[in-house]
PDB file of N, CA and C in Angstrom:
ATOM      1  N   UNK A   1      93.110  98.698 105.236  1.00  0.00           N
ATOM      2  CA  UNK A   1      92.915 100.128 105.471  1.00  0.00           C
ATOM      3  C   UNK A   1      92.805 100.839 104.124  1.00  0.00           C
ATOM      4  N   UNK A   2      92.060 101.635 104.272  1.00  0.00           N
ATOM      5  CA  UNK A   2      91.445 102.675 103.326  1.00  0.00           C
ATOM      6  C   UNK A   2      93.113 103.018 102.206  1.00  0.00           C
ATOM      7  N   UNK A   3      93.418 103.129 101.290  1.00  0.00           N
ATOM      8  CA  UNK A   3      94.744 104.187 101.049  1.00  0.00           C
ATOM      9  C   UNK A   3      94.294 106.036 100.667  1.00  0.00           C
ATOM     10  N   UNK A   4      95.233 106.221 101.920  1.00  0.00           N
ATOM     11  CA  UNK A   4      95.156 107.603 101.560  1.00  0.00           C
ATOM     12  C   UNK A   4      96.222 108.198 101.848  1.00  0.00           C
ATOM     13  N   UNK A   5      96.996 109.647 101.495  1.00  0.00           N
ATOM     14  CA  UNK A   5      97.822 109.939 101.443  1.00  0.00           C
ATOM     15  C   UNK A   5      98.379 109.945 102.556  1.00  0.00           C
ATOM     16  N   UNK A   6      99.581 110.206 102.729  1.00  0.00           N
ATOM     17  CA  UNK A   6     100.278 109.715 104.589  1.00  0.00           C
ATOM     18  C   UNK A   6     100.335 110.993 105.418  1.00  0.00           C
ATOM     19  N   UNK A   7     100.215 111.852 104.418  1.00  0.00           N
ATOM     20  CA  UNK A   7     100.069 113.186 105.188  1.00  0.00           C
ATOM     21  C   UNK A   7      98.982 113.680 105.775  1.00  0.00           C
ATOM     22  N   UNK A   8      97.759 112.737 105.432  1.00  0.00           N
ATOM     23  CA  UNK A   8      96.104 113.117 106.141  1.00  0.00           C
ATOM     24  C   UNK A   8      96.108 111.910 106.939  1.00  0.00           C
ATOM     25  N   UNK A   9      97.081 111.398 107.638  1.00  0.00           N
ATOM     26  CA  UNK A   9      96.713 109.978 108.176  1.00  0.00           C
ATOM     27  C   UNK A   9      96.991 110.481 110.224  1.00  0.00           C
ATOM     28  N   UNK A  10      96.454 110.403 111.223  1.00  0.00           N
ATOM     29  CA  UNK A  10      96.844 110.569 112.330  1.00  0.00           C
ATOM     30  C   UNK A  10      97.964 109.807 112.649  1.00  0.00           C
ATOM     31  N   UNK A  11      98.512 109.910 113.677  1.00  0.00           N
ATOM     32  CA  UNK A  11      99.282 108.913 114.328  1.00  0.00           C
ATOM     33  C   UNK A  11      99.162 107.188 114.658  1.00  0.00           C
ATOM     34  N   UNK A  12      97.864 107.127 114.782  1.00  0.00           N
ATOM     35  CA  UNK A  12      97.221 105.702 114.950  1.00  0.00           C
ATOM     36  C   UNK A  12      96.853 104.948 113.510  1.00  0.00           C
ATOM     37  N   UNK A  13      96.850 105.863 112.766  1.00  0.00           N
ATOM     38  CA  UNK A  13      96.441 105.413 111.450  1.00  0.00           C
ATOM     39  C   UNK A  13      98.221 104.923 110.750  1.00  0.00           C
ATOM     40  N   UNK A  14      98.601 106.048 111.348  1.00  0.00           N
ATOM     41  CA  UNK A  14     100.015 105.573 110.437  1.00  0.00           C
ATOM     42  C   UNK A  14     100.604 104.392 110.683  1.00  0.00           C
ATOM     43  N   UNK A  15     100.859 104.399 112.535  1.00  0.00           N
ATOM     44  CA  UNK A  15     101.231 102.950 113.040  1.00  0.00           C
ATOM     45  C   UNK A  15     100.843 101.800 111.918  1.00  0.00           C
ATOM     46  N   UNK A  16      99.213 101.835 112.298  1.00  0.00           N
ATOM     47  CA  UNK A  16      98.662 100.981 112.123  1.00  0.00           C
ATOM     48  C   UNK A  16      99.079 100.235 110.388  1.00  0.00           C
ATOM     49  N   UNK A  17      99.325 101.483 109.496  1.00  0.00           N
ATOM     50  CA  UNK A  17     100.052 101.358 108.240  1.00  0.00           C
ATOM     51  C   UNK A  17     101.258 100.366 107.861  1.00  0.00           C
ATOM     52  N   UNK A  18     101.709 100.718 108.811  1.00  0.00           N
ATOM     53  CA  UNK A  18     103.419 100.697 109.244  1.00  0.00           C
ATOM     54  C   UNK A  18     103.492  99.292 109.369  1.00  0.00           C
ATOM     55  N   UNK A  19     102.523  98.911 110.569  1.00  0.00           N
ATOM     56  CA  UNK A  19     102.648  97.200 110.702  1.00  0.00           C
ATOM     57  C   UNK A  19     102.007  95.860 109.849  1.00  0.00           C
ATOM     58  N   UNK A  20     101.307  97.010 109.086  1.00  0.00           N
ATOM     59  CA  UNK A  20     100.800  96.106 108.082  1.00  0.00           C
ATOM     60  C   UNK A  20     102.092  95.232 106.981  1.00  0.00           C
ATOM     61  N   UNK A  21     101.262  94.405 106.072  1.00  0.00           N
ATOM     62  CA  UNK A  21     102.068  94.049 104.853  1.00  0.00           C
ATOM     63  C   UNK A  21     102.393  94.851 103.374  1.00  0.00           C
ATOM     64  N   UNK A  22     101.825  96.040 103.515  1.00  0.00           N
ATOM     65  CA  UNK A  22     101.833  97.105 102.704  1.00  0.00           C
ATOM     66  C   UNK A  22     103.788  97.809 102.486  1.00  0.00           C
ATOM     67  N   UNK A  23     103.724  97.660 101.570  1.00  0.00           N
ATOM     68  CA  UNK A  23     105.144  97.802 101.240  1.00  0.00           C
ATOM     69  C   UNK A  23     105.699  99.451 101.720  1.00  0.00           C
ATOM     70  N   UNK A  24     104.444 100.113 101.757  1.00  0.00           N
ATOM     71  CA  UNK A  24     104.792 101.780 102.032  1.00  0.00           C
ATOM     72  C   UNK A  24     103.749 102.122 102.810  1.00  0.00           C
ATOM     73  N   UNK A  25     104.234 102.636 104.226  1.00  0.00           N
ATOM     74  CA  UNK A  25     105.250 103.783 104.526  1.00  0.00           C
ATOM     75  C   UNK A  25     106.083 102.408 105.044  1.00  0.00           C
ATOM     76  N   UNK A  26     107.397 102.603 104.550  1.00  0.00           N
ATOM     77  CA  UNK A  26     108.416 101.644 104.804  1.00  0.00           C
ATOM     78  C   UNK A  26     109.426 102.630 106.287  1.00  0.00           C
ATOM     79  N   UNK A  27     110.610 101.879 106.217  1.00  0.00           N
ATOM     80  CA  UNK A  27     111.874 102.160 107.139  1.00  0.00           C
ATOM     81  C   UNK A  27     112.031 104.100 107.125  1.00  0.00           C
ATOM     82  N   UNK A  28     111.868 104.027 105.512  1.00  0.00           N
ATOM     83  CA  UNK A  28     112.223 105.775 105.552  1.00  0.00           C
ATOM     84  C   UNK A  28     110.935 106.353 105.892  1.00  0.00           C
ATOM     85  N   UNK A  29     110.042 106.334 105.850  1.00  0.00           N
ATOM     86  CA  UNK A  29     108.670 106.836 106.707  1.00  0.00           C
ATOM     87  C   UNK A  29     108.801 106.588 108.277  1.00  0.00           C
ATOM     88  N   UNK A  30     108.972 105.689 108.760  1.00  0.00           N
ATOM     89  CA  UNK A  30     109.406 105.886 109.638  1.00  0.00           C
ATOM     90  C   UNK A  30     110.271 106.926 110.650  1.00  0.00           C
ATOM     91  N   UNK A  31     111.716 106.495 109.968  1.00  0.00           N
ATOM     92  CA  UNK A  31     112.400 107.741 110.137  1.00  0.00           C
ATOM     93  C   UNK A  31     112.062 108.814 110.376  1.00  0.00           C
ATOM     94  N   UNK A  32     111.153 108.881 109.050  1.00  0.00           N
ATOM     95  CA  UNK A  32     111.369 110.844 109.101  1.00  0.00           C
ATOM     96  C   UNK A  32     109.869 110.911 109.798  1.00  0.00           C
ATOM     97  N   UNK A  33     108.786 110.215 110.765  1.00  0.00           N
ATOM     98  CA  UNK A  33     108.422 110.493 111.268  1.00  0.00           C
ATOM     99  C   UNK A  33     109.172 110.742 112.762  1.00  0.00           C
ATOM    100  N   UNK A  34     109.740 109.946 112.947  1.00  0.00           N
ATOM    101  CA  UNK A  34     111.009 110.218 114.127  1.00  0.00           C
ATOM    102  C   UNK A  34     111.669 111.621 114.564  1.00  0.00           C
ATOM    103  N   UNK A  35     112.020 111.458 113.122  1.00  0.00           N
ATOM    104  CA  UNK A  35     112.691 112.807 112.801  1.00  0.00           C
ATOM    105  C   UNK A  35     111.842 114.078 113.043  1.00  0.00           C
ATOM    106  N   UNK A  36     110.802 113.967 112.872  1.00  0.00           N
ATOM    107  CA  UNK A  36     109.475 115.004 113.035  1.00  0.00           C
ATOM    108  C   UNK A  36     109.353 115.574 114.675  1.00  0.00           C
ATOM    109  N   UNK A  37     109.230 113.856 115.103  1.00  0.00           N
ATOM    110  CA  UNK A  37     109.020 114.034 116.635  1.00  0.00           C
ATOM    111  C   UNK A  37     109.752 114.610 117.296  1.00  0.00           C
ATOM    112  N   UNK A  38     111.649 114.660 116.743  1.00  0.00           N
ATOM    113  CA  UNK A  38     112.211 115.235 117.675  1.00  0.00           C
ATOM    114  C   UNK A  38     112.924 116.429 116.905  1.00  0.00           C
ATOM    115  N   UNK A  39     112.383 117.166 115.767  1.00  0.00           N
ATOM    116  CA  UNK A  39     112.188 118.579 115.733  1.00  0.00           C
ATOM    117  C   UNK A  39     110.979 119.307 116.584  1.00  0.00           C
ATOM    118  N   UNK A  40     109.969 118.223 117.086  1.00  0.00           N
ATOM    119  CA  UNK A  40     109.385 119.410 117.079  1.00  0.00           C
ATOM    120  C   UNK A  40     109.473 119.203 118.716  1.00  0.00           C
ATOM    121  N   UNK A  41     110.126 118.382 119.756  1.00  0.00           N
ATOM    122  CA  UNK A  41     110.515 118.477 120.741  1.00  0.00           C
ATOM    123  C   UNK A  41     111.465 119.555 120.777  1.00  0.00           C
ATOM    124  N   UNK A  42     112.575 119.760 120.354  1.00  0.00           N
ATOM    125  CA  UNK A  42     113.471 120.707 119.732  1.00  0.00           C
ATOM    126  C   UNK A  42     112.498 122.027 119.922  1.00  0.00           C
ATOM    127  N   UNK A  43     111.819 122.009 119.028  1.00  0.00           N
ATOM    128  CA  UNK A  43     110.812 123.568 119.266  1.00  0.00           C
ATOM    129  C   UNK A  43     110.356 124.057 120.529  1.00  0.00           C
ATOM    130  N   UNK A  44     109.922 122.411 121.209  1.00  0.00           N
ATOM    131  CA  UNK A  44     109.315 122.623 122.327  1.00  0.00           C
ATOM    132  C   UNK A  44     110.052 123.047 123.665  1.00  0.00           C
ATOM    133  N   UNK A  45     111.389 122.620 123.215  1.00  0.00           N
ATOM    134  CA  UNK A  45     112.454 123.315 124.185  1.00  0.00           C
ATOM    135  C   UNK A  45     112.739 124.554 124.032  1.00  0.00           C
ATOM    136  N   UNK A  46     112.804 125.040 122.633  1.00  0.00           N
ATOM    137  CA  UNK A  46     113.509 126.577 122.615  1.00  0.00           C
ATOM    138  C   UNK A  46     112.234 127.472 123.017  1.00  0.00           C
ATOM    139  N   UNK A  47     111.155 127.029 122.513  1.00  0.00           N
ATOM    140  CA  UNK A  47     110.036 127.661 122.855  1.00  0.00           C
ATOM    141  C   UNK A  47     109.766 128.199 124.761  1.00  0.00           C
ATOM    142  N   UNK A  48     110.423 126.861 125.262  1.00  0.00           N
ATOM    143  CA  UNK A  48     110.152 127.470 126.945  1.00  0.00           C
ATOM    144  C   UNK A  48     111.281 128.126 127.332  1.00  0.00           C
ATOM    145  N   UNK A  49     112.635 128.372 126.709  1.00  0.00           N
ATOM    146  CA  UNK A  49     113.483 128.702 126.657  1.00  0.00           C
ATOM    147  C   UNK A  49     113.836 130.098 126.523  1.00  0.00           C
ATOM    148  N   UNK A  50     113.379 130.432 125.165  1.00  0.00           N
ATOM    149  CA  UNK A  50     113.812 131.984 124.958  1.00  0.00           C
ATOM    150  C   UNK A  50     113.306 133.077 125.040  1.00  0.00           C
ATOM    151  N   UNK A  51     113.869 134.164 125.316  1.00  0.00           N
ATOM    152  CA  UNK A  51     113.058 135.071 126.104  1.00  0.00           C
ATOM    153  C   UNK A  51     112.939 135.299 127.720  1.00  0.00           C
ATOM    154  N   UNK A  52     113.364 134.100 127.857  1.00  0.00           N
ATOM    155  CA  UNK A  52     112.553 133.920 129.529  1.00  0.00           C
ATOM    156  C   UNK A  52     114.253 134.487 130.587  1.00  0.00           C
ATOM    157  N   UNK A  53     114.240 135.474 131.410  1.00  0.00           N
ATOM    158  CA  UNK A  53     114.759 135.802 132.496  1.00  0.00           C
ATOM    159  C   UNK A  53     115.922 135.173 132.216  1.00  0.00           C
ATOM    160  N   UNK A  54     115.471 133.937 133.216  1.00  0.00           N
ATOM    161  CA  UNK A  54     116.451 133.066 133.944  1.00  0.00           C
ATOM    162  C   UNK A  54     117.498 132.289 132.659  1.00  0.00           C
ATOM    163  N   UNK A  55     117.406 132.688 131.402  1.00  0.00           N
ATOM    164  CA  UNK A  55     118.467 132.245 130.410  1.00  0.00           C
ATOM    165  C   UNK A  55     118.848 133.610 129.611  1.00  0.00           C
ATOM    166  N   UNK A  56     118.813 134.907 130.091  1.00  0.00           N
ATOM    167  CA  UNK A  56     118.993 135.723 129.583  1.00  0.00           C
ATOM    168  C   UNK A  56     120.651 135.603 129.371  1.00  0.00           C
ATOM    169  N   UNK A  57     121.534 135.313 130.061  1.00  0.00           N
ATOM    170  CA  UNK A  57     123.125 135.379 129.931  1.00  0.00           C
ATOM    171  C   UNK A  57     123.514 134.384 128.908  1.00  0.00           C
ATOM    172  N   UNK A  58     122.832 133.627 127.991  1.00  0.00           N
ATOM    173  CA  UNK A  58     123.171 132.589 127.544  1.00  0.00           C
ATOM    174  C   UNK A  58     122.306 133.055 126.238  1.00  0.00           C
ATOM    175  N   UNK A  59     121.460 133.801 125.929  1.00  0.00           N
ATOM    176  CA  UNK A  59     120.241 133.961 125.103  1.00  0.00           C
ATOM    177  C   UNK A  59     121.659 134.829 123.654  1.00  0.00           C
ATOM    178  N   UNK A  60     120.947 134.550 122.637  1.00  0.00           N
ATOM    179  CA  UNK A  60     121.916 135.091 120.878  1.00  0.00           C
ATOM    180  C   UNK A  60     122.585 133.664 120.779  1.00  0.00           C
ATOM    181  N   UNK A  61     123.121 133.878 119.409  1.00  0.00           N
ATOM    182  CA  UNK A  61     123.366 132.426 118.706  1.00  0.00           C
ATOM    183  C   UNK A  61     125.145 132.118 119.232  1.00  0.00           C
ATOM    184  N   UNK A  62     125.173 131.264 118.761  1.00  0.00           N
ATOM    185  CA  UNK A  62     126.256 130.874 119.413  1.00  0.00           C
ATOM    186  C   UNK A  62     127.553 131.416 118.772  1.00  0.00           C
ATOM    187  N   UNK A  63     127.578 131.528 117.633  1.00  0.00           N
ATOM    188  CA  UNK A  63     128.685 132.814 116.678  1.00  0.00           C
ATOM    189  C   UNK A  63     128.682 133.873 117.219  1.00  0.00           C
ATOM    190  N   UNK A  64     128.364 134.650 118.123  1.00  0.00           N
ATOM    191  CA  UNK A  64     128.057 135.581 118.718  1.00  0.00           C
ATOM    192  C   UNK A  64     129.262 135.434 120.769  1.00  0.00           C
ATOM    193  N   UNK A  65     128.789 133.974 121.051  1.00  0.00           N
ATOM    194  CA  UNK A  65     129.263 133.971 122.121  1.00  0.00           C
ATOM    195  C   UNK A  65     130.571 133.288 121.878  1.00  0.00           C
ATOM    196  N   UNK A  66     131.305 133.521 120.320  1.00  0.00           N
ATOM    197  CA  UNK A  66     132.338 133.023 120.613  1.00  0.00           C
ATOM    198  C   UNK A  66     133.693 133.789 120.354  1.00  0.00           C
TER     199      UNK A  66
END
């Protein structure tokens, strides 16, 4: 595969990186793609979350509800 930086690479490209014999993107690339996935699940929860009605009694930070 081509080398190019890991930050212009899709998802299929990275895998595909990953399983190679190429020493990098190693264990910590990994990770912090992981880590990516479940910030931005995280987003994707507060995002349907706040604002909305039905969580209004629960809605402000939590220093607040204590």
């Amino acid at each position: 595969m081509e080398k190019k930086n890991l930050m212009d690479l899709n998802c299929r490209q990275f895998i595909m990186l990953l399983s190679s014999n190429d020493p990098v993107p190693g264990g910590g690339g990994a990770a912090a793609f992981g880590g990516a996935l479940g910030a931005a699940l995280a987003n994707m929860v507060s995002s349907l979350t706040v604002g909305k009605q039905k969580y209004a009694d629960v809605h402000g930070s939590g220093a607040e509800r204590c």
